[in-house]
PDB file of N, CA and C in Angstrom:
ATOM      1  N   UNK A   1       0.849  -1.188   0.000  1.00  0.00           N
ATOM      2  CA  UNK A   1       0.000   0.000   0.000  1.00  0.00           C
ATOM      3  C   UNK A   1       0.881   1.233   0.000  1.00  0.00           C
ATOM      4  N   UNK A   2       0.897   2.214  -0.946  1.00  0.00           N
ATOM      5  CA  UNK A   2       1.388   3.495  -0.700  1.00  0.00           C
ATOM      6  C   UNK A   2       1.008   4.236  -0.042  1.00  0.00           C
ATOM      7  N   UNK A   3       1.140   5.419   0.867  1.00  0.00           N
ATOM      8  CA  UNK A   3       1.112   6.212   1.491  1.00  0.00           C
ATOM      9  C   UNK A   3       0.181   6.986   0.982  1.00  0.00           C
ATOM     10  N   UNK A   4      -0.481   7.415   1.587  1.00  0.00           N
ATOM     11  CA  UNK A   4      -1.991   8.314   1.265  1.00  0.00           C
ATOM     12  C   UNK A   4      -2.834   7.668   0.317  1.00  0.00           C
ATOM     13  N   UNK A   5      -3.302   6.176   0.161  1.00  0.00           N
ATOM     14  CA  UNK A   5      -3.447   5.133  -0.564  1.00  0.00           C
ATOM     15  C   UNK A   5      -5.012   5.190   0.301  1.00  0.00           C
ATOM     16  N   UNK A   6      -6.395   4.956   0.237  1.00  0.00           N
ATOM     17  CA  UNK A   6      -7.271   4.483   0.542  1.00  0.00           C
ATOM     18  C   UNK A   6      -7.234   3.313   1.336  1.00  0.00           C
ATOM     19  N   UNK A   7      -7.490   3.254   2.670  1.00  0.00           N
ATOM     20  CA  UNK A   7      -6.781   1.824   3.021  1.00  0.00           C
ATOM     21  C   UNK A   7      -8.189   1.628   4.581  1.00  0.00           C
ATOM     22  N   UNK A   8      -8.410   0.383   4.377  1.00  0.00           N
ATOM     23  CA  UNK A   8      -9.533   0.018   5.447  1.00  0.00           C
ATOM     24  C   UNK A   8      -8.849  -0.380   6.689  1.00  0.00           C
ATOM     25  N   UNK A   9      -8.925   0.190   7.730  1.00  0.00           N
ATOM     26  CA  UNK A   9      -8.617  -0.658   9.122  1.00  0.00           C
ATOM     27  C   UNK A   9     -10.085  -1.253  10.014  1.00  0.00           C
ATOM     28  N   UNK A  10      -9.837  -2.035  10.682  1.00  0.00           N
ATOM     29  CA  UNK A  10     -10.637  -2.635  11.377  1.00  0.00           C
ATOM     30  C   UNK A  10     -10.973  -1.831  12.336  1.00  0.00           C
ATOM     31  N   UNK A  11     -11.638  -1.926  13.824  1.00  0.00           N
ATOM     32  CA  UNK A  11     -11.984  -1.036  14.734  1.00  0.00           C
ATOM     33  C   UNK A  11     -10.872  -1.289  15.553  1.00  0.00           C
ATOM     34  N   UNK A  12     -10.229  -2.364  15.497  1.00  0.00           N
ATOM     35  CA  UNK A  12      -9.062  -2.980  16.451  1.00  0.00           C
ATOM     36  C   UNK A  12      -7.902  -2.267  16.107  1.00  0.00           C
ATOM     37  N   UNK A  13      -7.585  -2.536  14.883  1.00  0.00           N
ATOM     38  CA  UNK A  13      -6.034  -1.664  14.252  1.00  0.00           C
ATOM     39  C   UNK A  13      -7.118  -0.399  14.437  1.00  0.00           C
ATOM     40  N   UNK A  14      -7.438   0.886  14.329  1.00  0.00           N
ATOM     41  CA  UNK A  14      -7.753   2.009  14.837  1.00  0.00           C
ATOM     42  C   UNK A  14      -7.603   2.485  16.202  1.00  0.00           C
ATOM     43  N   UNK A  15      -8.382   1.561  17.051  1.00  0.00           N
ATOM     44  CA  UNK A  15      -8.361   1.821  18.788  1.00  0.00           C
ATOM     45  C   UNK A  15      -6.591   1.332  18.570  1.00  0.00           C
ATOM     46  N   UNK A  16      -5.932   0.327  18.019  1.00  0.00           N
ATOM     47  CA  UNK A  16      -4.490   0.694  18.223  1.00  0.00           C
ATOM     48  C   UNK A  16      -3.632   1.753  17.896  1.00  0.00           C
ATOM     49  N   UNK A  17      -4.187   2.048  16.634  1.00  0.00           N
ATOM     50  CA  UNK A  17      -3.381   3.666  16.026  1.00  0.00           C
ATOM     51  C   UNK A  17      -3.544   4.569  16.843  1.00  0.00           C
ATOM     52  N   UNK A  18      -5.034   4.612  17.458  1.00  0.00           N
ATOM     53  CA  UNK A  18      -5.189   5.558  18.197  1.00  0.00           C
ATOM     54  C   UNK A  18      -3.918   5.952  19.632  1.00  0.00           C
ATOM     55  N   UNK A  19      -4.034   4.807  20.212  1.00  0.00           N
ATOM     56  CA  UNK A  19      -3.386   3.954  21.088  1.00  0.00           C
ATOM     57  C   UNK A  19      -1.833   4.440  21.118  1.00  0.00           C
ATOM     58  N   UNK A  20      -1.457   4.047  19.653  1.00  0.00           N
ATOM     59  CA  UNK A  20       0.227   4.309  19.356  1.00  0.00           C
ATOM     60  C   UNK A  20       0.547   5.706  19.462  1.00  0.00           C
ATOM     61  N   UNK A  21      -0.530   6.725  18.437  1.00  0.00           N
ATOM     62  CA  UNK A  21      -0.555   8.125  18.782  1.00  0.00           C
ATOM     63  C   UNK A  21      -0.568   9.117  19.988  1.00  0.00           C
ATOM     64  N   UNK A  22      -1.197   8.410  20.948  1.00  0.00           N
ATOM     65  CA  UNK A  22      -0.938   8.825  22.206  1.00  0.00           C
ATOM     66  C   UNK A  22       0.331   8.640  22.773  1.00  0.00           C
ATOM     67  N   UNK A  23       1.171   7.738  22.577  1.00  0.00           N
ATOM     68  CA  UNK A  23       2.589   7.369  23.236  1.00  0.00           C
ATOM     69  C   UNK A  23       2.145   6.372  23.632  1.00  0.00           C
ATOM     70  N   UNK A  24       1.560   5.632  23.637  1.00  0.00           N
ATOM     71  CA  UNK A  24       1.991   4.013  24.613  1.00  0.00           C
ATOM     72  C   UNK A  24       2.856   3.340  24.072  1.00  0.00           C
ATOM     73  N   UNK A  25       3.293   2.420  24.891  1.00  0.00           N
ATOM     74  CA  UNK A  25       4.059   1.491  24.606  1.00  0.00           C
ATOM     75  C   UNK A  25       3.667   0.330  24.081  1.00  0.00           C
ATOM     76  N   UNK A  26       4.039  -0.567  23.508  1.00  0.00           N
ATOM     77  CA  UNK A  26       3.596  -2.108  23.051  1.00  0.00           C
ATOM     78  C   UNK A  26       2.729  -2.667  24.228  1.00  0.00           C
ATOM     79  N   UNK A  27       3.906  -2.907  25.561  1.00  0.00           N
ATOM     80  CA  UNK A  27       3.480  -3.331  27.021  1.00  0.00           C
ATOM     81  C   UNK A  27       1.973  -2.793  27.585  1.00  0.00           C
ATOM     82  N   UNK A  28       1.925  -1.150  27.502  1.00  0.00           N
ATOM     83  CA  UNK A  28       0.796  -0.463  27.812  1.00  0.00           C
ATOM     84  C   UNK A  28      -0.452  -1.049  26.929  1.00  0.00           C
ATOM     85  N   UNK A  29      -0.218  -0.727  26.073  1.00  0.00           N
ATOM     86  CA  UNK A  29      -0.801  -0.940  24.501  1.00  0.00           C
ATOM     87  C   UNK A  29      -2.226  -2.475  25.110  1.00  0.00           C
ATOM     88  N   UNK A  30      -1.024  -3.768  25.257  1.00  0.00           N
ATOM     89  CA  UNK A  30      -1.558  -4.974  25.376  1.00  0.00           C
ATOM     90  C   UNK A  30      -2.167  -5.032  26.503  1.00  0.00           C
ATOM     91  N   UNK A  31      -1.790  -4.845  27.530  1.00  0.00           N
ATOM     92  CA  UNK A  31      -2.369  -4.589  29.194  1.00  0.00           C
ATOM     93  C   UNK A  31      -3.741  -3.699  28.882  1.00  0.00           C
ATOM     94  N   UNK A  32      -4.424  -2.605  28.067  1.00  0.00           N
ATOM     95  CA  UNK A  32      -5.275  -1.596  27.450  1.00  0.00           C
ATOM     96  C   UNK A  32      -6.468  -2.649  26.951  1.00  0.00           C
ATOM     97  N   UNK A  33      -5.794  -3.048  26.219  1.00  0.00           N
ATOM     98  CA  UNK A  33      -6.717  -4.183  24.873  1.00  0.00           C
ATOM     99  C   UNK A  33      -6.924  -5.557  25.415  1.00  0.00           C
ATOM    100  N   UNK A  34      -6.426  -5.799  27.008  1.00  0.00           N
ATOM    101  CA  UNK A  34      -6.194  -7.305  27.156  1.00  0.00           C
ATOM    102  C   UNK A  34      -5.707  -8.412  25.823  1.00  0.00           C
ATOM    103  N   UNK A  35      -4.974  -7.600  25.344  1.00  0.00           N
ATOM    104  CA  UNK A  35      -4.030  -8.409  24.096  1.00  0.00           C
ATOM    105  C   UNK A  35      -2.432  -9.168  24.862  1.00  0.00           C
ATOM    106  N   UNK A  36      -1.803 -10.127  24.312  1.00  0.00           N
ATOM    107  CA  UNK A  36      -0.390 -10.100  24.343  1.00  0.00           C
ATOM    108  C   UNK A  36       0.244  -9.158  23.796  1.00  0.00           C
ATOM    109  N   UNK A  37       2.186  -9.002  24.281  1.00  0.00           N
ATOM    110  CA  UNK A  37       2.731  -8.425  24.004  1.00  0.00           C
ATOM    111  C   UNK A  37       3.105  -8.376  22.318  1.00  0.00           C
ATOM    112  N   UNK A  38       3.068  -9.901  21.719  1.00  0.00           N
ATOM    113  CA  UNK A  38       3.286 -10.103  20.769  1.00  0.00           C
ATOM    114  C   UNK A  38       2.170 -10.192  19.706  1.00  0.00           C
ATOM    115  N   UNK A  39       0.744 -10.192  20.197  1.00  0.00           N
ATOM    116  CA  UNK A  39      -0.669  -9.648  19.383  1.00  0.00           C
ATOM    117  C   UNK A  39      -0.556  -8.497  19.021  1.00  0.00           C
ATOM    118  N   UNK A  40      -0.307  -7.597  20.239  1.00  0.00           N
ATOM    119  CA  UNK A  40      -0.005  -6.030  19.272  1.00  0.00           C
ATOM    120  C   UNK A  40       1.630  -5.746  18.886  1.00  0.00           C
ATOM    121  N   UNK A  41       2.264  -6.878  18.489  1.00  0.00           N
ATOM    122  CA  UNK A  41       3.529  -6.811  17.635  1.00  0.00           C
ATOM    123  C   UNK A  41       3.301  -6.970  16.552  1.00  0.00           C
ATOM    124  N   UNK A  42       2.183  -8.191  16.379  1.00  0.00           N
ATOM    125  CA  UNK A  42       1.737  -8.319  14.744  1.00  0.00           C
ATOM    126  C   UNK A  42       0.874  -7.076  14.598  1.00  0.00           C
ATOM    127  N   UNK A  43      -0.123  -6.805  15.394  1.00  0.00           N
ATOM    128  CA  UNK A  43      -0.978  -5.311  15.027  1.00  0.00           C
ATOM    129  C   UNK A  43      -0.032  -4.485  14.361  1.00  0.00           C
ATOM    130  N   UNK A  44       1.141  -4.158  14.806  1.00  0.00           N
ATOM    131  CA  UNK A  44       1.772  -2.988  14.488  1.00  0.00           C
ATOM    132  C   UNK A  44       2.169  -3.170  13.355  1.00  0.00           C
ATOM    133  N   UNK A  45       2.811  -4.289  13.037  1.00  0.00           N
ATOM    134  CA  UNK A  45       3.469  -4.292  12.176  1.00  0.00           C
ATOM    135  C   UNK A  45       2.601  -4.977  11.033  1.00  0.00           C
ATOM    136  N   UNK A  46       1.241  -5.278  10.772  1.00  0.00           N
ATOM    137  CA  UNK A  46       0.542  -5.186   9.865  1.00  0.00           C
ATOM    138  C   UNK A  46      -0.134  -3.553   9.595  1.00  0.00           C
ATOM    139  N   UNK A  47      -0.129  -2.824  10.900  1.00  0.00           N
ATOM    140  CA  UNK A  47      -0.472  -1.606  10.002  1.00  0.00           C
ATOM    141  C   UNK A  47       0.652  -0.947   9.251  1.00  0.00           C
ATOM    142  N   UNK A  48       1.762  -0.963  10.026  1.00  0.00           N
ATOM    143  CA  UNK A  48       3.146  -0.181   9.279  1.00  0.00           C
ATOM    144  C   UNK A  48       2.788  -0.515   7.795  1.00  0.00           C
ATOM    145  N   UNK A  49       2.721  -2.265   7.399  1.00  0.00           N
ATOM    146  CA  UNK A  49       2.604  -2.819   6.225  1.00  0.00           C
ATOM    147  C   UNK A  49       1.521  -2.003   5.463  1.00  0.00           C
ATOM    148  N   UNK A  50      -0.098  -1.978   5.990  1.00  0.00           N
ATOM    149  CA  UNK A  50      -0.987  -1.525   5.791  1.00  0.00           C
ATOM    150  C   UNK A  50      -0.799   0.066   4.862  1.00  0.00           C
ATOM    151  N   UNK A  51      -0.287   0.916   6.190  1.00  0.00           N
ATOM    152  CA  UNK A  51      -0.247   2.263   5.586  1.00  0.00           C
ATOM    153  C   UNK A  51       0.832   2.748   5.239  1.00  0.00           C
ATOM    154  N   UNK A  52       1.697   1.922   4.661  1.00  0.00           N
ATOM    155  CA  UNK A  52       3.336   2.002   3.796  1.00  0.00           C
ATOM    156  C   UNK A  52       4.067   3.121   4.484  1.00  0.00           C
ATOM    157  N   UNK A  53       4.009   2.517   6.113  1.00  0.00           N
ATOM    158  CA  UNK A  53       5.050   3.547   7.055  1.00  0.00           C
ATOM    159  C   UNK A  53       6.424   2.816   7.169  1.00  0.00           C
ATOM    160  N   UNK A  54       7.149   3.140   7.703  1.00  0.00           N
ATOM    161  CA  UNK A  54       8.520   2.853   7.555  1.00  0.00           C
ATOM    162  C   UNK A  54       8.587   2.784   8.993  1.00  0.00           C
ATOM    163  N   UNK A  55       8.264   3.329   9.907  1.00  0.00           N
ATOM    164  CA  UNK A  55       8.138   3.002  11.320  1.00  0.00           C
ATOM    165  C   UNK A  55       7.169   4.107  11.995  1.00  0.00           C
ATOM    166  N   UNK A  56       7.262   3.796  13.214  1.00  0.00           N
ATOM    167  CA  UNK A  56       5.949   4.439  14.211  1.00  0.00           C
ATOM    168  C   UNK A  56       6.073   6.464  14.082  1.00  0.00           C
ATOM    169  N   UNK A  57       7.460   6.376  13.727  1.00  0.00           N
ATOM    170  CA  UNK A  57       6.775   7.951  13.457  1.00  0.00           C
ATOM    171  C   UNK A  57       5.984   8.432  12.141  1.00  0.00           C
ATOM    172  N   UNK A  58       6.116   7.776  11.332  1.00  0.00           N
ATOM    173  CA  UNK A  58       5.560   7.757   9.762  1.00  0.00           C
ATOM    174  C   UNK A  58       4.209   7.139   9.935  1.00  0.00           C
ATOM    175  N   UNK A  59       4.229   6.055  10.765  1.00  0.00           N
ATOM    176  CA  UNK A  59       2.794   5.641  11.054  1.00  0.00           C
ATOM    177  C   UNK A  59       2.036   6.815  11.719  1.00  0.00           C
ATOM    178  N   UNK A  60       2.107   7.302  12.442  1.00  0.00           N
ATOM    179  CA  UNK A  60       1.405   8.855  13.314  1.00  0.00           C
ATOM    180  C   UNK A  60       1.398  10.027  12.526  1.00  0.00           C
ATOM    181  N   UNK A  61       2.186   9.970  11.419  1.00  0.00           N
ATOM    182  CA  UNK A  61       2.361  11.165  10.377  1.00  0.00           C
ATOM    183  C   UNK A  61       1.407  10.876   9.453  1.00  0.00           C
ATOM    184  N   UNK A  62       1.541   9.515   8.836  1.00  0.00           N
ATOM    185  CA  UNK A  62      -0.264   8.942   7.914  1.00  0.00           C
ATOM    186  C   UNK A  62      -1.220   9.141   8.187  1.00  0.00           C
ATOM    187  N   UNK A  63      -1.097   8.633   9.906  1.00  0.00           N
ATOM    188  CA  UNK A  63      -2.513   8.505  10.488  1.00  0.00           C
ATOM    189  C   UNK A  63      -3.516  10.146  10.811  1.00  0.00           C
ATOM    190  N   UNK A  64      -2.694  10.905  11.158  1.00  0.00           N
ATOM    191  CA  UNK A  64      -2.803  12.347  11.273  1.00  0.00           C
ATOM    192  C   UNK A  64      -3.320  13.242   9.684  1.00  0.00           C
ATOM    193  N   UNK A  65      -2.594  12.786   8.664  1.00  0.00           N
ATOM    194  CA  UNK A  65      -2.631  13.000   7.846  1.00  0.00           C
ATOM    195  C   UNK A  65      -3.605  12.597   6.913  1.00  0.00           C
ATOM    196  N   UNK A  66      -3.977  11.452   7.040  1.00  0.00           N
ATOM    197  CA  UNK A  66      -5.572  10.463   6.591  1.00  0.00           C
ATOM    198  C   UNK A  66      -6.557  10.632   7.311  1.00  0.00           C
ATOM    199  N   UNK A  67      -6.349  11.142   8.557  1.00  0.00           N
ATOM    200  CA  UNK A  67      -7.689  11.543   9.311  1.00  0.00           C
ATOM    201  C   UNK A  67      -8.146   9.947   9.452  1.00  0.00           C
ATOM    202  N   UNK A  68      -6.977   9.322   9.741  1.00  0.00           N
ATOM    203  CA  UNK A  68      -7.534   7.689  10.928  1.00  0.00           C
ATOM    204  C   UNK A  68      -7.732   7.591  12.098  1.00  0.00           C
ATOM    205  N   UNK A  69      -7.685   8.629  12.713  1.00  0.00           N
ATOM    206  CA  UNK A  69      -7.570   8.470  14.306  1.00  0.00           C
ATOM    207  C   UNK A  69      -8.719   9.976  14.436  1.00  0.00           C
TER     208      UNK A  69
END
């Protein structure tokens, strides 16, 4: 997916973007969602995939920027 690309998230990857945008941590993040540490490892890193970020600051720069959160 390219960057500013039309792209569907679930309500789950959202309440996480949301989540990431605030500053939490992975740890915080999962303890929040009653997820594992490594459930919202794949979360993350299927949205990075999702919204063709390169890492969590590019992910918050999309998300801001797409009006996902």
């Amino acid at each position: 997916m390219q960057e500013g690309g039309n792209v569907s998230l679930t309500p789950k990857e959202r309440e996480l973007l949301r989540l990431i945008c605030e500053g939490l941590t992975s740890a915080e993040i999962a303890r929040k969602m009653f997820f594992s540490v490594e459930t919202i490892s794949s979360y993350r890193r299927n949205l990075l995939y999702k919204l063709g970020a390169h890492n969590t600051a590019s992910l918050v720069r999309i998300a801001v920027k797409e009006q996902l959160i």
